[in-house]
N, C-alpha and C. Protein backbone atom coordinates (compact mmCIF):
# COMPACT_ATOMS: atom_id res chain seq x y z
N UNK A 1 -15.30 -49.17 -6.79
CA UNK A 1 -14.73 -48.23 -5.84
C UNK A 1 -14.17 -46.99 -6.51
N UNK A 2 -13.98 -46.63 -7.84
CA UNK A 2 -13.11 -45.66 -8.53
C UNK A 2 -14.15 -44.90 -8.90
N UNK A 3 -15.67 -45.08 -9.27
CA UNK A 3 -16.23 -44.61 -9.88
C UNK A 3 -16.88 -43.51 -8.68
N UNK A 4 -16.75 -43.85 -6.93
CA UNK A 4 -17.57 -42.83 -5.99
C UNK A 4 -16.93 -41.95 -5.60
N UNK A 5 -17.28 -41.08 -4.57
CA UNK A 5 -16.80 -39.84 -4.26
C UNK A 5 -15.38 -40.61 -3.31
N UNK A 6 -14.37 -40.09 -2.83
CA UNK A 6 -13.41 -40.20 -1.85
C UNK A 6 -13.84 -39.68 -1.01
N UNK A 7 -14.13 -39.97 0.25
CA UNK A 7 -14.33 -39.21 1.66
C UNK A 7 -12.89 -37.91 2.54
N UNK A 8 -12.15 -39.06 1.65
CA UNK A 8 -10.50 -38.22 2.50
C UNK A 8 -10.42 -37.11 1.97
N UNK A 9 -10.97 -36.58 0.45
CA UNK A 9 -10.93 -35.63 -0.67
C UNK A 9 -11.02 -34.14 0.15
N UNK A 10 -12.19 -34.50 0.88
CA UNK A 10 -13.51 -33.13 2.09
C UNK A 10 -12.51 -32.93 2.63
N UNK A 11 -12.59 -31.31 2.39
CA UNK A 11 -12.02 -30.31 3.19
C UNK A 11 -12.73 -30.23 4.95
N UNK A 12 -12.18 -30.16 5.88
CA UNK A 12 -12.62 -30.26 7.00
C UNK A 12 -12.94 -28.90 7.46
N UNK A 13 -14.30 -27.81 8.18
CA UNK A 13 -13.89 -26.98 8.67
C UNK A 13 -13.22 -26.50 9.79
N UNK A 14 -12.24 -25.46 9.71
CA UNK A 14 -11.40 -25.08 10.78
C UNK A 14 -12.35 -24.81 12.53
N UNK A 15 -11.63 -25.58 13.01
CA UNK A 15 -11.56 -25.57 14.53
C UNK A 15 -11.96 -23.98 15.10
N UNK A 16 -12.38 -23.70 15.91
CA UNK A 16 -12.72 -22.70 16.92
C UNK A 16 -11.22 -22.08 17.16
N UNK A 17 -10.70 -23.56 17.81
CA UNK A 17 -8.95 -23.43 18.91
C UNK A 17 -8.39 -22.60 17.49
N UNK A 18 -7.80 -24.07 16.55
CA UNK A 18 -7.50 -23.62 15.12
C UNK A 18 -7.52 -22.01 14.72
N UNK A 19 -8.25 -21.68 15.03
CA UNK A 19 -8.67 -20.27 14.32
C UNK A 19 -8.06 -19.25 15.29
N UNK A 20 -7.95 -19.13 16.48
CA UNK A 20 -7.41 -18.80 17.75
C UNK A 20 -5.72 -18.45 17.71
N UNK A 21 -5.98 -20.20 17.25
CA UNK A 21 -4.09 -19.99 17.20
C UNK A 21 -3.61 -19.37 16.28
N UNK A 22 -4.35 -19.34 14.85
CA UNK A 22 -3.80 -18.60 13.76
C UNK A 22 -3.64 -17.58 14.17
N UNK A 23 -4.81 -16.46 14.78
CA UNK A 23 -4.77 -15.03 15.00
C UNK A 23 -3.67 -14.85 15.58
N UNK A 24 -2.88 -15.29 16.34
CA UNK A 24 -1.37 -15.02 17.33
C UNK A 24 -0.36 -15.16 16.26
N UNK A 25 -0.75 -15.49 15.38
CA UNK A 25 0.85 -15.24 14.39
C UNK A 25 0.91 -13.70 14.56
N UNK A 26 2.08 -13.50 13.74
CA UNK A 26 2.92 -12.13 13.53
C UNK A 26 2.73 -12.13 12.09
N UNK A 27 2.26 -10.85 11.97
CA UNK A 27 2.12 -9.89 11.19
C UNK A 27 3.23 -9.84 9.78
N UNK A 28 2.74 -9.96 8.61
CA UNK A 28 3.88 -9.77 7.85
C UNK A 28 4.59 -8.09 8.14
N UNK A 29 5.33 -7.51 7.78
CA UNK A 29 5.85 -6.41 7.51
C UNK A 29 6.68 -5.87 8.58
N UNK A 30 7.36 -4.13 8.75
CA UNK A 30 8.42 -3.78 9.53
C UNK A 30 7.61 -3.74 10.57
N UNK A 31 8.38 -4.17 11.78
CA UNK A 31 8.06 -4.26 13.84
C UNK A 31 9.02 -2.51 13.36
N UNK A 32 8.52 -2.09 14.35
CA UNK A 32 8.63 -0.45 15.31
C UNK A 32 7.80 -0.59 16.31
N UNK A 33 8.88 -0.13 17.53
CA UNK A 33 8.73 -0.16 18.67
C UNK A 33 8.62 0.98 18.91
N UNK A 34 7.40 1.41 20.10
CA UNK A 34 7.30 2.82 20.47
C UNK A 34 8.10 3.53 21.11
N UNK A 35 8.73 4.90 21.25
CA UNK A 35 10.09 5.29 21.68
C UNK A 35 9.65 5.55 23.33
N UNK A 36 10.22 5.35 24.15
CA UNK A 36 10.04 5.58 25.69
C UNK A 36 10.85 6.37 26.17
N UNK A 37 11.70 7.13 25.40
CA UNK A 37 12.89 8.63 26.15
C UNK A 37 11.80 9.62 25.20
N UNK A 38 12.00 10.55 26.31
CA UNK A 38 11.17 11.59 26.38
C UNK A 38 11.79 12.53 25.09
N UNK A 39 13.04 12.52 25.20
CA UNK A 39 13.78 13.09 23.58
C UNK A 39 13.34 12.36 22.45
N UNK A 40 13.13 11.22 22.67
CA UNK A 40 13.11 10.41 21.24
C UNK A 40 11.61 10.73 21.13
N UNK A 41 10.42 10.61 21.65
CA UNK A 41 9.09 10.55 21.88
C UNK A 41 8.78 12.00 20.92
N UNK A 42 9.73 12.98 21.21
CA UNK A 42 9.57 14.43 20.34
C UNK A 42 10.14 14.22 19.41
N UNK A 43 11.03 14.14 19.42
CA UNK A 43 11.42 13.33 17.77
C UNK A 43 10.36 12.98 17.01
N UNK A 44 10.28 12.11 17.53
CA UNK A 44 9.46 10.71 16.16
C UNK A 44 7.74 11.99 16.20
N UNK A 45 7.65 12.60 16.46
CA UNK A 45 6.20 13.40 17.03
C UNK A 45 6.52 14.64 15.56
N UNK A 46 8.36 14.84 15.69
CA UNK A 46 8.25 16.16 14.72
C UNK A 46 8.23 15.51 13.48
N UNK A 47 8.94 14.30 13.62
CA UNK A 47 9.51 13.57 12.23
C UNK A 47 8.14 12.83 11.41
N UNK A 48 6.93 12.61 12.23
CA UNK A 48 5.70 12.17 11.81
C UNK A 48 4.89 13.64 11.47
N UNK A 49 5.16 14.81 12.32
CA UNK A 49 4.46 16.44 11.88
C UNK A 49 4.87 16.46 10.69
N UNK A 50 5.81 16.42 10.52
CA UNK A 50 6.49 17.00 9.27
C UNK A 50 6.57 16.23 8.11
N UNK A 51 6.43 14.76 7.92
CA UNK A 51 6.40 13.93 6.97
C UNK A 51 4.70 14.59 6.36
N UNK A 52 3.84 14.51 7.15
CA UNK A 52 2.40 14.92 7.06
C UNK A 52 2.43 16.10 6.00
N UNK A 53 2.72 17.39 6.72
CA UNK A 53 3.19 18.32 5.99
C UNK A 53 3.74 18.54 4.95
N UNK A 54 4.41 17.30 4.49
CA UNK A 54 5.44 17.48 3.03
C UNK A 54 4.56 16.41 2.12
N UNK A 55 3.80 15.64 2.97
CA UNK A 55 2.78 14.92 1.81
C UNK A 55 1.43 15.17 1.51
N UNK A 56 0.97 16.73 2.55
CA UNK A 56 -0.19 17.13 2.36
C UNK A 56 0.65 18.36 1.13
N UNK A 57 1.38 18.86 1.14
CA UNK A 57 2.15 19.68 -0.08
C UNK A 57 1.96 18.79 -1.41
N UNK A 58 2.93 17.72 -1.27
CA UNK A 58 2.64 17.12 -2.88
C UNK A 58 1.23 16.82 -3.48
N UNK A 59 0.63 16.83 -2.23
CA UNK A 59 -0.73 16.30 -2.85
C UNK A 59 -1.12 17.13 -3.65
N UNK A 60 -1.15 18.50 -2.93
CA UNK A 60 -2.15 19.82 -3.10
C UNK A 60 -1.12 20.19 -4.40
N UNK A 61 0.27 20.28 -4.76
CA UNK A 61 0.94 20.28 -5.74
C UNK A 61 0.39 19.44 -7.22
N UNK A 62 0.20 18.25 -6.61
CA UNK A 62 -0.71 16.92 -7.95
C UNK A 62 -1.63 17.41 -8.09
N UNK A 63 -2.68 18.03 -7.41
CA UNK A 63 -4.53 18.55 -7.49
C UNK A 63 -3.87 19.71 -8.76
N UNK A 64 -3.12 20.48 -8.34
CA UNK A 64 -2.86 21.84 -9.04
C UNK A 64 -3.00 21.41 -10.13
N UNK A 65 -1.49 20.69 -10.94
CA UNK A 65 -1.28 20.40 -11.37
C UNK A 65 -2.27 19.45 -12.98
N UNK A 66 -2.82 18.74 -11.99
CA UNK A 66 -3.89 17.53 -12.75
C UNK A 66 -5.38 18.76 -12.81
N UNK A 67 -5.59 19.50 -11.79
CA UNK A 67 -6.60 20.59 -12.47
C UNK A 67 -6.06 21.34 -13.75
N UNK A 68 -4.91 21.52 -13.56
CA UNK A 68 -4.75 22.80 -15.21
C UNK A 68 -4.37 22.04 -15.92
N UNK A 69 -4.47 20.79 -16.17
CA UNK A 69 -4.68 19.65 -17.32
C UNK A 69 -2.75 19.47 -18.03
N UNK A 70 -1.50 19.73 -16.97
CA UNK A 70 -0.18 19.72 -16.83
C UNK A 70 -0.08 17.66 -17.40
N UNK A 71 -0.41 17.00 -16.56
CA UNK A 71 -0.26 16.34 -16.28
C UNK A 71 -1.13 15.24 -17.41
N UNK A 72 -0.31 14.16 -18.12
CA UNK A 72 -0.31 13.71 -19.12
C UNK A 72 -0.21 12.42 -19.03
N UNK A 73 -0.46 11.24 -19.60
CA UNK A 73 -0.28 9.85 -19.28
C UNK A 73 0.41 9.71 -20.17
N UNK A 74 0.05 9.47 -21.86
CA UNK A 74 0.12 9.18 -23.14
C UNK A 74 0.79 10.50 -23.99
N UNK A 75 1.92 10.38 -24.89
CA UNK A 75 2.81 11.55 -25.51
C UNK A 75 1.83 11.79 -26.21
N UNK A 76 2.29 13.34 -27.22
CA UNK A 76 1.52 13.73 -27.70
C UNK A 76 1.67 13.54 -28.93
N UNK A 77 0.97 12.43 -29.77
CA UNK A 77 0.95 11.57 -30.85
C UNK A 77 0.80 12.92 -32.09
N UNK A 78 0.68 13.80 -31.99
CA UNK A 78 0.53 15.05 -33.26
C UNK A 78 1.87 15.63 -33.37
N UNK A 79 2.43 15.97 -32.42
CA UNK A 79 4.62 16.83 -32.41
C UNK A 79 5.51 15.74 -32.66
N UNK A 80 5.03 14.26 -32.57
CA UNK A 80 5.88 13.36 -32.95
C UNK A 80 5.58 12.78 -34.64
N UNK A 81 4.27 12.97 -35.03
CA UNK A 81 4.22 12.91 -36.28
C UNK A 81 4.92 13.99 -37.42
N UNK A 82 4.68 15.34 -36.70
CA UNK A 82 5.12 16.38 -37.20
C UNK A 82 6.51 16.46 -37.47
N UNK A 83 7.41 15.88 -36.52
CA UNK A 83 8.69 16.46 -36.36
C UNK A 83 9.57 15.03 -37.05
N UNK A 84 8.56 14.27 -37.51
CA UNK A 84 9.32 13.15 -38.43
C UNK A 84 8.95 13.22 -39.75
N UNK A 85 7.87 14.23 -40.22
CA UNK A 85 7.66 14.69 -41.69
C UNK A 85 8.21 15.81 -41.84
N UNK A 86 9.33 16.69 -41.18
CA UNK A 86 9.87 17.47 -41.46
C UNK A 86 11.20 16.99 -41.55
């Protein structure tokens, strides 16, 4: 009996229902609820315009930047040799 396969071992595949019910869980991460006052609705409308706007800036700021070759990963292994043989 030790030497055959175990039957109990087999993974079973998931159910139709099974699979159903999983999908109705909740979502990892932050719940936001949509705003329903007509003040708040402009709000969240300028506060999403304007987030847009300040991250289409940094971007176009990084492009600049990483085009005129500013932007560096690794120091510059030649001013640190230099400035310890002097």
């Amino acid at each position: 009996m030790a030497q055959g396969k175990l039957k109990g071992l087999q993974k079973k595949a998931e159910s139709s229902r099974a699979a159903a019910g999983n999908s109705k869980k909740t979502k990892k991460g932050q719940r936001s609820i949509a705003p329903k006052k007509a003040a708040h609705i402009q709000h969240r409308s300028l506060q999403q315009s304007l987030s847009a706007k300040i991250n289409n800036s940094i971007e176009k700021q990084m492009v600049s930047a990483a085009s005129a070759g500013k932007l560096t990963i690794m120091k510059h292994v030649n001013t640190d040799s230099e400035n310890k043989a002097k």
